[in-house]
Structure formats: C-alpha cells, structure tokens
PDB file of N, CA and C in Angstrom:
ATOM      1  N   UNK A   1      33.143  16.882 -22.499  1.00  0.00           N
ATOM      2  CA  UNK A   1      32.228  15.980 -23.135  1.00  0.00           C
ATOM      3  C   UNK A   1      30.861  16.136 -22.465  1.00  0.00           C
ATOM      4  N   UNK A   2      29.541  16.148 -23.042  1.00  0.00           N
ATOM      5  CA  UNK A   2      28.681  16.383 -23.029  1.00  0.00           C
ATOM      6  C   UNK A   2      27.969  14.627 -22.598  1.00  0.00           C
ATOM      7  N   UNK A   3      27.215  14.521 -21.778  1.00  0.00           N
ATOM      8  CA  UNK A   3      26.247  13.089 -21.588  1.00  0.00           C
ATOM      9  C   UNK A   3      24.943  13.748 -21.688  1.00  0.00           C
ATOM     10  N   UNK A   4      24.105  12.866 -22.329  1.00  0.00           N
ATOM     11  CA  UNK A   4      22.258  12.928 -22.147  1.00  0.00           C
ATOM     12  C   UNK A   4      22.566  12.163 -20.261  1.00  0.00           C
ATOM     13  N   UNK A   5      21.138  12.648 -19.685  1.00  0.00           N
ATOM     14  CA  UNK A   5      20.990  11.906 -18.287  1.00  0.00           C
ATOM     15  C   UNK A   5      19.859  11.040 -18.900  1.00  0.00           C
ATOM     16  N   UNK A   6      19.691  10.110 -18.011  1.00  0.00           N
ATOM     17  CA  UNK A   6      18.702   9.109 -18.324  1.00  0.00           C
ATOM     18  C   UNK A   6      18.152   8.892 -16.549  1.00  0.00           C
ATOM     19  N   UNK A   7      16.588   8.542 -16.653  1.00  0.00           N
ATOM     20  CA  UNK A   7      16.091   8.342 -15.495  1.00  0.00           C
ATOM     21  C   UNK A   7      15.707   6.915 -15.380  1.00  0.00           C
ATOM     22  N   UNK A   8      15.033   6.197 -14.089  1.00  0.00           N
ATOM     23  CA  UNK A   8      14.736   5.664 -14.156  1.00  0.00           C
ATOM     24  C   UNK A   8      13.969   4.364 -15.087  1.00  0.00           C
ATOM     25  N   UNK A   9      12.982   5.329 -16.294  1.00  0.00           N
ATOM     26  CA  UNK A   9      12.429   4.576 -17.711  1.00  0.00           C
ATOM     27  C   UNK A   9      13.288   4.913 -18.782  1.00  0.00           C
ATOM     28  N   UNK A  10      14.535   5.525 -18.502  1.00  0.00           N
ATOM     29  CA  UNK A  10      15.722   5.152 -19.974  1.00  0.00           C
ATOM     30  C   UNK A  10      15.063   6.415 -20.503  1.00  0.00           C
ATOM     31  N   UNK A  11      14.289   7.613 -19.874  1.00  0.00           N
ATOM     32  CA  UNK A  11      14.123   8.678 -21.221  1.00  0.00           C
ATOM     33  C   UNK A  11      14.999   9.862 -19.962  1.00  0.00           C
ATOM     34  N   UNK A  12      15.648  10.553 -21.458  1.00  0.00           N
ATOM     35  CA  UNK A  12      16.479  11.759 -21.259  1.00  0.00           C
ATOM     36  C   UNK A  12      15.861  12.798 -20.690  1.00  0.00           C
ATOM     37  N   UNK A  13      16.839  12.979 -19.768  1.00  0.00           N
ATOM     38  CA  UNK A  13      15.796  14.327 -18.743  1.00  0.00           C
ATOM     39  C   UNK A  13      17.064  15.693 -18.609  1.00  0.00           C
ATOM     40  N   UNK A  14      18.047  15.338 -18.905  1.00  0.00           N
ATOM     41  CA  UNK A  14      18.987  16.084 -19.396  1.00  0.00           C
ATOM     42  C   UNK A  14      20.327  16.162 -19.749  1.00  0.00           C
ATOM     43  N   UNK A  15      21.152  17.066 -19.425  1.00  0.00           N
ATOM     44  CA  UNK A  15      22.073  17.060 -20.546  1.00  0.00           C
ATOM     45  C   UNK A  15      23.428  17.642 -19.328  1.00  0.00           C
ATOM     46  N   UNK A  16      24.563  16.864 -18.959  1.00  0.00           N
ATOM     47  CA  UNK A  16      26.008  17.388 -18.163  1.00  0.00           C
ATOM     48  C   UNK A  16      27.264  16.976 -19.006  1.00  0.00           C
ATOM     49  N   UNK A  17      28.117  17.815 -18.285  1.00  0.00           N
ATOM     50  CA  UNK A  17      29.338  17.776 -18.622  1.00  0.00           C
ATOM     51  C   UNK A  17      29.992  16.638 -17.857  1.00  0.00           C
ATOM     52  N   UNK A  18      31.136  16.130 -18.372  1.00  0.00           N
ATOM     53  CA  UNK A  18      31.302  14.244 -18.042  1.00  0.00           C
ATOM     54  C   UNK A  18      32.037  15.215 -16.527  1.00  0.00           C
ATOM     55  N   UNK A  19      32.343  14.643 -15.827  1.00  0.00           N
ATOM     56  CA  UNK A  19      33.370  14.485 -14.440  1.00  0.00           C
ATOM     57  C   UNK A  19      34.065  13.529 -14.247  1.00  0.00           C
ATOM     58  N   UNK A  20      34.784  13.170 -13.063  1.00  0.00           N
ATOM     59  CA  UNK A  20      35.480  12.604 -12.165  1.00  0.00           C
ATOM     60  C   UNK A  20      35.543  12.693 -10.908  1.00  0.00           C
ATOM     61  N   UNK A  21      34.675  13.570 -10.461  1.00  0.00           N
ATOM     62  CA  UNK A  21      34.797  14.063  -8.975  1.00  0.00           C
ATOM     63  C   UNK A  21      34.622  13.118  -7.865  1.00  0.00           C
ATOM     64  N   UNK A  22      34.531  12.026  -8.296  1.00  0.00           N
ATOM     65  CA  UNK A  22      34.280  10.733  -6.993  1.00  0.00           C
ATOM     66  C   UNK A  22      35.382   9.743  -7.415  1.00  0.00           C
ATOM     67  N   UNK A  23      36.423  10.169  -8.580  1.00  0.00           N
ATOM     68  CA  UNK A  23      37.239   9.274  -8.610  1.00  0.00           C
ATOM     69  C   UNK A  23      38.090   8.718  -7.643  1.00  0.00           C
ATOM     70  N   UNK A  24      38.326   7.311  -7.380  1.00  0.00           N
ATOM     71  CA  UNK A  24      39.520   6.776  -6.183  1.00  0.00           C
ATOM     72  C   UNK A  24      41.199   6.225  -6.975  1.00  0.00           C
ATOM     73  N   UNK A  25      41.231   7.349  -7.750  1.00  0.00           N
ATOM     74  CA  UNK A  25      42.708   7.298  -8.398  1.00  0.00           C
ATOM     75  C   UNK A  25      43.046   6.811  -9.796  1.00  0.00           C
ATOM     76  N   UNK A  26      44.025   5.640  -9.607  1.00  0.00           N
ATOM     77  CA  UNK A  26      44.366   4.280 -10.975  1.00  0.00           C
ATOM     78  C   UNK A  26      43.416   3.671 -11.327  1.00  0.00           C
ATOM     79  N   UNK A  27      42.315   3.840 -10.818  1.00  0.00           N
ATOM     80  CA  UNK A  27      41.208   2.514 -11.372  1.00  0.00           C
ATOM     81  C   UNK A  27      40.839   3.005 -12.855  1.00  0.00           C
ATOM     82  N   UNK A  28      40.561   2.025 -13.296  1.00  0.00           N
ATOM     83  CA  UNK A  28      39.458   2.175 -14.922  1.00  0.00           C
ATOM     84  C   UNK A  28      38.591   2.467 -14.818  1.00  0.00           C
ATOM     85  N   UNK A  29      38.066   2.475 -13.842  1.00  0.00           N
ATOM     86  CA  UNK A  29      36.649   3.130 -13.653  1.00  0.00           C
ATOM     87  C   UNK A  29      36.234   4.166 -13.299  1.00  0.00           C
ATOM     88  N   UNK A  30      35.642   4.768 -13.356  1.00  0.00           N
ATOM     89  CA  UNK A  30      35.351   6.845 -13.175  1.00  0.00           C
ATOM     90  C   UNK A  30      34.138   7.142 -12.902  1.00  0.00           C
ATOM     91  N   UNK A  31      34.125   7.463 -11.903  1.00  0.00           N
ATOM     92  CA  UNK A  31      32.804   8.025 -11.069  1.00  0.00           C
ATOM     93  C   UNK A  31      32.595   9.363 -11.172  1.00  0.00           C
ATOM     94  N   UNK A  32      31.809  10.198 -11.221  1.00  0.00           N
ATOM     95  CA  UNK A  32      31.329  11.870 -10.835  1.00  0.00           C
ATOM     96  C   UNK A  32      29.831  11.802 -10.739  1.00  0.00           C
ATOM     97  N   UNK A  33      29.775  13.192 -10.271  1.00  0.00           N
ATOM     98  CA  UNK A  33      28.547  13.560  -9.365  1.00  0.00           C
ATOM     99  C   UNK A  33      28.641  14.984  -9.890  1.00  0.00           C
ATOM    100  N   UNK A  34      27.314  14.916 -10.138  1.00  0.00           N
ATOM    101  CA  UNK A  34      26.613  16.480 -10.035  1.00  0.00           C
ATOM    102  C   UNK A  34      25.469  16.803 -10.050  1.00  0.00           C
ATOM    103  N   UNK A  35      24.361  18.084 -10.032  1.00  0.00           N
ATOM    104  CA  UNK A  35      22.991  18.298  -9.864  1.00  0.00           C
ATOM    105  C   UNK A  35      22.074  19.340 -11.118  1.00  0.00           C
ATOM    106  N   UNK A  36      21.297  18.904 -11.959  1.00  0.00           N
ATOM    107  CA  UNK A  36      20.235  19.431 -12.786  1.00  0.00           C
ATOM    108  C   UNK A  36      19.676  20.538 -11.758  1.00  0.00           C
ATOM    109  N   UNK A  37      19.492  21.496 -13.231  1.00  0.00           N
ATOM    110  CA  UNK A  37      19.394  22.737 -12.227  1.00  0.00           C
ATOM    111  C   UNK A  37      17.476  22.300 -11.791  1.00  0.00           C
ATOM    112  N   UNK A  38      16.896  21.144 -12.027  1.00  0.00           N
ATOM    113  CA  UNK A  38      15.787  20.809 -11.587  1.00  0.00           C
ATOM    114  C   UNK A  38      16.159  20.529  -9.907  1.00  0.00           C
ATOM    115  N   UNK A  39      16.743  19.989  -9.639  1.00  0.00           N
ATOM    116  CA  UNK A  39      17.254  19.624  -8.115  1.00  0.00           C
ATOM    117  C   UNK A  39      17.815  17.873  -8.436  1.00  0.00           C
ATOM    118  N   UNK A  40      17.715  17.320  -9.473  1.00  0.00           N
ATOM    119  CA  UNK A  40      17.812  16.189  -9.370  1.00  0.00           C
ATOM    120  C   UNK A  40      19.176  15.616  -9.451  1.00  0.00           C
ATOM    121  N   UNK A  41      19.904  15.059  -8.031  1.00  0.00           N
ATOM    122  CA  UNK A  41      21.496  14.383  -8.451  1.00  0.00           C
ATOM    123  C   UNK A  41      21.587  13.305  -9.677  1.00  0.00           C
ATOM    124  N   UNK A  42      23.071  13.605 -10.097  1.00  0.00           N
ATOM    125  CA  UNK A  42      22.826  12.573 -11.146  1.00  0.00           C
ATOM    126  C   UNK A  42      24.770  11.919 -11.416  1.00  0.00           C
ATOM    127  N   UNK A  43      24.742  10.531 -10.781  1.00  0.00           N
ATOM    128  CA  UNK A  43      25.605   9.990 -10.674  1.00  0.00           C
ATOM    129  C   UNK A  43      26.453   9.590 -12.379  1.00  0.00           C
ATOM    130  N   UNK A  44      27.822  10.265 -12.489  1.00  0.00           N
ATOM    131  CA  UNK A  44      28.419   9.525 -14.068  1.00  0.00           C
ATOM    132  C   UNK A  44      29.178   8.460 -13.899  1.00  0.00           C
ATOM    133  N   UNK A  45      29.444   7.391 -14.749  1.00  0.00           N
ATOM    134  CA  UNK A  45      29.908   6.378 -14.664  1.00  0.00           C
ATOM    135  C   UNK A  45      30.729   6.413 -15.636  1.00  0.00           C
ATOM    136  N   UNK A  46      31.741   5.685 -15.839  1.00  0.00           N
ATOM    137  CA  UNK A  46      32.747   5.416 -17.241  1.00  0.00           C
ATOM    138  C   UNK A  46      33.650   4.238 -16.363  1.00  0.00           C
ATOM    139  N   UNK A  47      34.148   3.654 -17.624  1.00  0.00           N
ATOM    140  CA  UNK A  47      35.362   2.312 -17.945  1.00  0.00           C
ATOM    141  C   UNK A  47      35.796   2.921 -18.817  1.00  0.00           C
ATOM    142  N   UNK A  48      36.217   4.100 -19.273  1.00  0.00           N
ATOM    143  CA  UNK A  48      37.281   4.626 -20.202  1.00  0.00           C
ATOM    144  C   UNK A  48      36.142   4.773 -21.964  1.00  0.00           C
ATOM    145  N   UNK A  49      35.288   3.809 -21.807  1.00  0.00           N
ATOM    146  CA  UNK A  49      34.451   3.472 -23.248  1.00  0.00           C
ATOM    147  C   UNK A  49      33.251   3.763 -22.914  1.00  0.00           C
ATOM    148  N   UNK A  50      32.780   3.173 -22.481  1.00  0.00           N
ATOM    149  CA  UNK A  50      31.335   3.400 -22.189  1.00  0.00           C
ATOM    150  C   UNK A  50      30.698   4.797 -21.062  1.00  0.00           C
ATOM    151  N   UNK A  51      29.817   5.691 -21.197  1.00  0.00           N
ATOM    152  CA  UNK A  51      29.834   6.439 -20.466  1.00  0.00           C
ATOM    153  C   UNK A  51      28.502   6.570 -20.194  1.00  0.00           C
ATOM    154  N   UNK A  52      27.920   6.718 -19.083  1.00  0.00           N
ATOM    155  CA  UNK A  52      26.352   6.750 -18.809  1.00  0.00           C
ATOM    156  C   UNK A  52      26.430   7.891 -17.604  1.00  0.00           C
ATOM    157  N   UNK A  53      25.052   8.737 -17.751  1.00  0.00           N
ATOM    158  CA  UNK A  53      24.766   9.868 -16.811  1.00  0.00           C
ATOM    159  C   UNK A  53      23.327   9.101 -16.381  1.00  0.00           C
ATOM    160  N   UNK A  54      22.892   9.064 -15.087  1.00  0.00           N
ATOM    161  CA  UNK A  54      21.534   8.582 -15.036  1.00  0.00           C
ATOM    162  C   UNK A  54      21.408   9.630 -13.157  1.00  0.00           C
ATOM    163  N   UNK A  55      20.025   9.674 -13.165  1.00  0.00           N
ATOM    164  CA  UNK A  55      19.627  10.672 -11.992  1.00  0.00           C
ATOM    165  C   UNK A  55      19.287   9.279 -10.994  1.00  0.00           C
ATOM    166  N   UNK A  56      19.755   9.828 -10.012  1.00  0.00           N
ATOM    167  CA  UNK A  56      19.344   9.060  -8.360  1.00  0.00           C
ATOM    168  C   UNK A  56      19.367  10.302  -7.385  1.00  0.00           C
ATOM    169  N   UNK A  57      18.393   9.644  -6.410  1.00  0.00           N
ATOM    170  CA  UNK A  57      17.893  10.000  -5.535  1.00  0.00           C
ATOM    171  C   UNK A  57      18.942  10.899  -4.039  1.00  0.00           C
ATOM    172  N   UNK A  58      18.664  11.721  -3.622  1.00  0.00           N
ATOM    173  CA  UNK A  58      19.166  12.268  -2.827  1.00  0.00           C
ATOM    174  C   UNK A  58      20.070  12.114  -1.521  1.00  0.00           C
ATOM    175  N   UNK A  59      19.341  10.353  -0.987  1.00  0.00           N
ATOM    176  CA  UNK A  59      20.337   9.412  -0.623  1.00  0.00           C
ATOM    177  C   UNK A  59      21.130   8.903  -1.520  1.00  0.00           C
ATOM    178  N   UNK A  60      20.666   8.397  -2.131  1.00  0.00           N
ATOM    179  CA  UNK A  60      22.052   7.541  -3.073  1.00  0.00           C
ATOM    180  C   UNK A  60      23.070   8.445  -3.161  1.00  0.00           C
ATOM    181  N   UNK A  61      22.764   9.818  -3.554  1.00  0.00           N
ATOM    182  CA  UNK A  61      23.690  10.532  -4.005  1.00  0.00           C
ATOM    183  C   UNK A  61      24.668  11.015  -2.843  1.00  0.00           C
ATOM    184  N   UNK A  62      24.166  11.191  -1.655  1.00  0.00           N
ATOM    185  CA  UNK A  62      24.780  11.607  -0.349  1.00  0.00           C
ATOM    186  C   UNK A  62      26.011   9.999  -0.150  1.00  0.00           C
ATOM    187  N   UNK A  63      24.974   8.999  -0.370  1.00  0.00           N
ATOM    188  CA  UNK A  63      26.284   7.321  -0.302  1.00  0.00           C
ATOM    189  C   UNK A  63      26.799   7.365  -1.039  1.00  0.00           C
ATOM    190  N   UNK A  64      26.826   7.859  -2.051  1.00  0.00           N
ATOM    191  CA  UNK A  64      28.036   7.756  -3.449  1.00  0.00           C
ATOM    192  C   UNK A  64      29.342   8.705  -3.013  1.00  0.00           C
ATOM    193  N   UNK A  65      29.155   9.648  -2.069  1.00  0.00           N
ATOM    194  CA  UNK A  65      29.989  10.895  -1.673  1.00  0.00           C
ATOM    195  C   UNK A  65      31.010  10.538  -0.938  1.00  0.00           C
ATOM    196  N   UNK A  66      30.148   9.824   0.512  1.00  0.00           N
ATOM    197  CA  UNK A  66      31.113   9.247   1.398  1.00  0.00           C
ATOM    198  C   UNK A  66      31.529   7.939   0.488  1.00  0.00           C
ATOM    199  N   UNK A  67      30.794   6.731   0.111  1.00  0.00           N
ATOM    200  CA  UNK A  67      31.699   5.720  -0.375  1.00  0.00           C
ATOM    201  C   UNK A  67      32.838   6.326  -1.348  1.00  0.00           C
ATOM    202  N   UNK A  68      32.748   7.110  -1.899  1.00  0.00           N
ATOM    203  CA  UNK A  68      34.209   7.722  -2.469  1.00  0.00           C
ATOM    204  C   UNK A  68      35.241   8.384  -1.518  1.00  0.00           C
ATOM    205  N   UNK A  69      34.739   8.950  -0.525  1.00  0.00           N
ATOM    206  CA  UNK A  69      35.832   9.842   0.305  1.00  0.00           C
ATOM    207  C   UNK A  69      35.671  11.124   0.053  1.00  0.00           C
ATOM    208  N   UNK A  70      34.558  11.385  -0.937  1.00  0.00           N
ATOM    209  CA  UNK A  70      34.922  12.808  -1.043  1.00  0.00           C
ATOM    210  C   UNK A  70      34.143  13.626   0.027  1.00  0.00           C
ATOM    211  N   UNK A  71      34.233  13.847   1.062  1.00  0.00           N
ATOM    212  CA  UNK A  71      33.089  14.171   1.850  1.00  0.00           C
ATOM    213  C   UNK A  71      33.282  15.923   1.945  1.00  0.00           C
ATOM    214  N   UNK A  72      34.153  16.220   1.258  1.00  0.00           N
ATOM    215  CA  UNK A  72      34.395  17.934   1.091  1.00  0.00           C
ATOM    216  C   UNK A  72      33.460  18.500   0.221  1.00  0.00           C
ATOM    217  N   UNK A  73      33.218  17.261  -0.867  1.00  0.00           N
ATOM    218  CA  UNK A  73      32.116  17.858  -1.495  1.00  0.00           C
ATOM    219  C   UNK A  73      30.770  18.544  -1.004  1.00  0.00           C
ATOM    220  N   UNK A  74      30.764  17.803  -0.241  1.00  0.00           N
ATOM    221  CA  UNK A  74      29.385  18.461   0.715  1.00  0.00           C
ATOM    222  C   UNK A  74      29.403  19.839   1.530  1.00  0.00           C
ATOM    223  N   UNK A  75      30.747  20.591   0.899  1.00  0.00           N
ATOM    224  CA  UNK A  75      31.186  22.058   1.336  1.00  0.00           C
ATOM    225  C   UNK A  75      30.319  22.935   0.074  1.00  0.00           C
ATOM    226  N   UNK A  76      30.241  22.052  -0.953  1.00  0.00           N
ATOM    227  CA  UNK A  76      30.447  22.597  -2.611  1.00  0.00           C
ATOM    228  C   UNK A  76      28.722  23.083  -2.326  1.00  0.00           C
ATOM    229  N   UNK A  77      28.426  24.348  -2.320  1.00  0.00           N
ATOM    230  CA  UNK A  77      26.687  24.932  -2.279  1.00  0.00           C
ATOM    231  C   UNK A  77      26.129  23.625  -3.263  1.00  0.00           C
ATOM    232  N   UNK A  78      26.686  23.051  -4.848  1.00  0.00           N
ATOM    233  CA  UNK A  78      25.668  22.264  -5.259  1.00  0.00           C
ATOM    234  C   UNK A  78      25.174  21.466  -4.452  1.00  0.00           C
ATOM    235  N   UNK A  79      25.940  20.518  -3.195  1.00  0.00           N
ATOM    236  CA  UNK A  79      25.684  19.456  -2.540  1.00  0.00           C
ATOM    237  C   UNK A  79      25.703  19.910  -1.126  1.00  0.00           C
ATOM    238  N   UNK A  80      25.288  20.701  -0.670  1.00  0.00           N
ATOM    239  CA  UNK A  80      25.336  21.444   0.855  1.00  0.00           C
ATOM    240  C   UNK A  80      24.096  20.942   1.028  1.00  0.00           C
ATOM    241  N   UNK A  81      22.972  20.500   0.597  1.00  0.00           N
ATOM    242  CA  UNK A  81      21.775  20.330   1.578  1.00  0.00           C
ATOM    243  C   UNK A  81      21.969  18.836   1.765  1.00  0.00           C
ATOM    244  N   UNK A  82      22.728  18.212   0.848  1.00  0.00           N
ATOM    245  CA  UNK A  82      22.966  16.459   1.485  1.00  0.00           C
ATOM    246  C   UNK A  82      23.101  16.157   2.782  1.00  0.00           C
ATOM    247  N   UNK A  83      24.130  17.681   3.557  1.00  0.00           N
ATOM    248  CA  UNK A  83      24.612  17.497   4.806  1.00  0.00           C
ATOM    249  C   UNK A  83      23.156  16.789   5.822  1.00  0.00           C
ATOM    250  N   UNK A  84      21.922  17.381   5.349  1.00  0.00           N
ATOM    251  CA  UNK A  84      21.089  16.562   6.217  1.00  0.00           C
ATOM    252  C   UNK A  84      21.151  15.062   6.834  1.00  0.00           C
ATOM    253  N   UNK A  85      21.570  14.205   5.750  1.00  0.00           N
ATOM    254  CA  UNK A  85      21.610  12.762   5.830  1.00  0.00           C
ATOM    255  C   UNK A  85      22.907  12.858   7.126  1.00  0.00           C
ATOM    256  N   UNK A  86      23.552  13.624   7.661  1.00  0.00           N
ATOM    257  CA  UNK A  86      24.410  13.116   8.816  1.00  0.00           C
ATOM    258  C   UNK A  86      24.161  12.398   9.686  1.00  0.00           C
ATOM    259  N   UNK A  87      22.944  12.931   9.987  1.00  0.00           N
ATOM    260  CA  UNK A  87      21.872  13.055  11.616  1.00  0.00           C
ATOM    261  C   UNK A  87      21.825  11.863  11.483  1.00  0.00           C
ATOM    262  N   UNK A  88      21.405  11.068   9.813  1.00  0.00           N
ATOM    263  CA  UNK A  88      20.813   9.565  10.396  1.00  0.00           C
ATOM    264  C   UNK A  88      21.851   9.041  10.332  1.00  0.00           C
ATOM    265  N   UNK A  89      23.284   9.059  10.621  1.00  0.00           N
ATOM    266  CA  UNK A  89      23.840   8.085  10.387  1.00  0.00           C
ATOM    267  C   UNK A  89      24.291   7.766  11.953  1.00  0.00           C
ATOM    268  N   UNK A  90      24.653   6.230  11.966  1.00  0.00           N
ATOM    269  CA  UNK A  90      24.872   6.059  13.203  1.00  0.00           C
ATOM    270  C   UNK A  90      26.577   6.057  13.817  1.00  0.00           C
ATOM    271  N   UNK A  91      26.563   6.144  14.786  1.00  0.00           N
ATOM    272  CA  UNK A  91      27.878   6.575  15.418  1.00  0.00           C
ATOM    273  C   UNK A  91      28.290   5.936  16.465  1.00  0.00           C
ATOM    274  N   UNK A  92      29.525   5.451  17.063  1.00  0.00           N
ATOM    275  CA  UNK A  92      29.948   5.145  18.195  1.00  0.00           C
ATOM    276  C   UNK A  92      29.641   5.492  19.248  1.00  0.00           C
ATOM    277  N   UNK A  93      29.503   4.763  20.057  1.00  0.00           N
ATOM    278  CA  UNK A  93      29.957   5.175  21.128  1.00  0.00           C
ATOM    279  C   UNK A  93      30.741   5.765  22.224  1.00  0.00           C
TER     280      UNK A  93
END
C-alpha cells in the first residue's frame, strides 16, 4: 500500500510504501519508519483503518526507534547516521 507523506502544513511532500517496522506485536496499532530519498524521516501510523505518513525530524525519528526497541534498525544504512544521537544520551554511572 502506497501513503502520500504530509508535513508539518498538511501538504504532500511524498509518496511510501505502508510498514510495520516499529511494531510492538498484538496491539491495533502499527507504527513504521522510513526515509525520502530527500533525507527527510517519516514516521507511519495505523489502527488497522486509518493510515497517515507524516515527516519528523531526525530526533524524533532516532526516539521513535528506541521507544519501539528496534534499535537494530540503526544497523539498516537508511538509519545509520541517527547513531549520532547516542553521544547525547545520558548514562549511568
């Protein structure tokens, strides 16, 4: 299945194939991630009915990765330069 992306002012900036790649299993709800060959991430959403593609920002898209678990993704060349955001994160002691 094909989605328009939508930006920030609701106009179409392009055009992906639906996913799941941030899914966390049984839920109704369906997450994926992927990147416009512009550079821009662009988070998918679904409840089984409704389906929306919209572009966010390079953090968001790096927090959408780990809050799913998928943190292998960040092996995948599309999402290999996210690895930057590590550095800021903070860590134990």
């Amino acid at each position: 299945m094909k989605l328009y992306v939508h930006d920030d002012f609701g106009r179409i900036v392009g055009i992906v194939s639906y996913n799941e790649n941030l899914d966390h299993g049984n839920s109704p709800y369906h997450r994926g991630i992927t990147r416009l060959r512009s550079g821009e991430y662009v988070l998918i959403d679904s409840d089984g009915v409704e389906y929306k593609a919209y572009t966010v920002s390079d953090c968001r898209a790096f927090q959408a990765i780990l809050e799913a678990g998928c943190e292998d993704l960040l092996d995948d060349p599309k999402f290999a330069d996210l690895k930057r955001f590590w550095d800021n994160l903070a860590t134990e002691l």
